[in-house]
C-alpha atoms as a PDB file:
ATOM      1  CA  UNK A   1      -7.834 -36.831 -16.546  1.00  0.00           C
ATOM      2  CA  UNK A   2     -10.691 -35.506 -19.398  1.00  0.00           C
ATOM      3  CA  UNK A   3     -11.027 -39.467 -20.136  1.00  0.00           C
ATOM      4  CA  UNK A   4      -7.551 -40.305 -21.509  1.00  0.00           C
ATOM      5  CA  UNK A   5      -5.990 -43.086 -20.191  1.00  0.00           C
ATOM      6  CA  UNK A   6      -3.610 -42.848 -17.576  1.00  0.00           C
ATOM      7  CA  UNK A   7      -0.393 -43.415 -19.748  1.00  0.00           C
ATOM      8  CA  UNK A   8      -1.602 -40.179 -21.899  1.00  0.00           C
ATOM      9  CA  UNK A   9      -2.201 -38.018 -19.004  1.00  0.00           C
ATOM     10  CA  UNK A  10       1.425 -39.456 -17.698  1.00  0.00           C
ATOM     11  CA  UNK A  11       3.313 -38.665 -21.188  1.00  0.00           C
ATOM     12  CA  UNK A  12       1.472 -35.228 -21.318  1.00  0.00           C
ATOM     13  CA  UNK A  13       2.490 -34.523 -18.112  1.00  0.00           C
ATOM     14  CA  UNK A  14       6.441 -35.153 -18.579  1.00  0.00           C
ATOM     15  CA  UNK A  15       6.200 -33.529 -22.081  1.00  0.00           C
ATOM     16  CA  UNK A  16       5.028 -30.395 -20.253  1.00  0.00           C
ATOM     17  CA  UNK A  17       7.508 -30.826 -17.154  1.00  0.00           C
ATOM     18  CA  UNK A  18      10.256 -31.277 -19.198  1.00  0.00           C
ATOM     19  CA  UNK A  19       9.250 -28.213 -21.285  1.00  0.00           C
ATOM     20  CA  UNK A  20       8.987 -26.328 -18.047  1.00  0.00           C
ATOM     21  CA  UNK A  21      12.894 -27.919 -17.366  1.00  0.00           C
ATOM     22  CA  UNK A  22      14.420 -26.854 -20.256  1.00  0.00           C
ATOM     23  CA  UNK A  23      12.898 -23.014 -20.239  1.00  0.00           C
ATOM     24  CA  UNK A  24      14.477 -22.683 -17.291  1.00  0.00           C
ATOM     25  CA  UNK A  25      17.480 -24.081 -17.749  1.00  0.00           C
ATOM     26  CA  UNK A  26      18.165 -21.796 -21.368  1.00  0.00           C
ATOM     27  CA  UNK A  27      17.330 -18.894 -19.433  1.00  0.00           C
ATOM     28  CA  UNK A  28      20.147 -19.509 -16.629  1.00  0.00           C
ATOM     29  CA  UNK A  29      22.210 -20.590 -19.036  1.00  0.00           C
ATOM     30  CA  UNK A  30      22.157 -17.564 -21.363  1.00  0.00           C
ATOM     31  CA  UNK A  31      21.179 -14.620 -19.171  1.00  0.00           C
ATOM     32  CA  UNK A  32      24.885 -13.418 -19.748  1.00  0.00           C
ATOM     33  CA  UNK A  33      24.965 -13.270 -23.590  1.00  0.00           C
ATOM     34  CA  UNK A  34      24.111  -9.978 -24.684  1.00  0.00           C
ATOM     35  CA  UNK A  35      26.952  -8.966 -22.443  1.00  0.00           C
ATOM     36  CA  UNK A  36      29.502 -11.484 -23.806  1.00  0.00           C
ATOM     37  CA  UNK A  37      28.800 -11.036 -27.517  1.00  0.00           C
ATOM     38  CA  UNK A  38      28.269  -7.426 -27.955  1.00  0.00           C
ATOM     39  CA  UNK A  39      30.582  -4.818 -28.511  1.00  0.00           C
ATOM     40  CA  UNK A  40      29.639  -1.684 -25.930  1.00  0.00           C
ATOM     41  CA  UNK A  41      31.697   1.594 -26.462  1.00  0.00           C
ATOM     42  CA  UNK A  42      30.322   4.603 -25.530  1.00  0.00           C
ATOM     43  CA  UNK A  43      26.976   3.170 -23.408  1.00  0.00           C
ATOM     44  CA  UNK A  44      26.078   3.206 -20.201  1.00  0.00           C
ATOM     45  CA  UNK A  45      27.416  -0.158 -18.067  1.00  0.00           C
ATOM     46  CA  UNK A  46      24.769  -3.112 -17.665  1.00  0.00           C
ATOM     47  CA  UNK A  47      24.037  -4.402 -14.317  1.00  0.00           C
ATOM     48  CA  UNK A  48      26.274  -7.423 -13.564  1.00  0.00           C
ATOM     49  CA  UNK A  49      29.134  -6.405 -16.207  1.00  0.00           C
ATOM     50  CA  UNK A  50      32.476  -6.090 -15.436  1.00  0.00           C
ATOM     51  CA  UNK A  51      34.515  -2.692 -16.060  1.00  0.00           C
ATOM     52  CA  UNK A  52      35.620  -1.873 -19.700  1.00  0.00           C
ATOM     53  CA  UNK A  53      39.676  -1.430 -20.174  1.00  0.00           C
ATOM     54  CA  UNK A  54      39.557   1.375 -22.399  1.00  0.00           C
ATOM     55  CA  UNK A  55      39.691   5.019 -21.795  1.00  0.00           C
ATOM     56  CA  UNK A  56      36.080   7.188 -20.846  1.00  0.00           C
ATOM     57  CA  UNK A  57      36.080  10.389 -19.962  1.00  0.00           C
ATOM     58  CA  UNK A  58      35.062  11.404 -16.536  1.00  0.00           C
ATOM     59  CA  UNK A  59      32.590  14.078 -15.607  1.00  0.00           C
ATOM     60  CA  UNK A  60      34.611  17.150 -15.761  1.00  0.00           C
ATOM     61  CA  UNK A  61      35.544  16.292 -19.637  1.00  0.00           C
ATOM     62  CA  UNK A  62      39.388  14.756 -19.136  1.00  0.00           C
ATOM     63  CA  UNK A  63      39.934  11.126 -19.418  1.00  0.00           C
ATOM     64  CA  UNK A  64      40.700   8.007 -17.331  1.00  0.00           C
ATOM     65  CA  UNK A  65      43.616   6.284 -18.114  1.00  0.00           C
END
């Protein structure tokens, strides 16, 4: 491929394929962390988060125990 031997075209390859790999692989790994390491009082629940413990208000002003 563009005249480099067939060994460079196989290493540049793999070096991209494994690139492609690992991208995807920190992304499903870590698509979680914002939610794990964050501390959320008083914002609106992100999609895929489980339910807070502590006390909110509900919508006619008196609170959930």
């Amino acid at each position: 491929m563009f005249g480099l031997p067939t060994s460079t075209t196989v290493i540049m390859a793999a070096v991209m394929g494994f690139w492609v790999v690992y991208t995807l692989v920190f992304y499903v790994s870590t698509r979680g962390w914002a939610v794990e390491d964050a501390d959320y009082e008083g914002r609106p629940p992100v999609r895929g988060e489980a339910p807070s413990t502590s006390r909110h208000r509900d919508a006619d002003g008196g609170e959930d125990a």
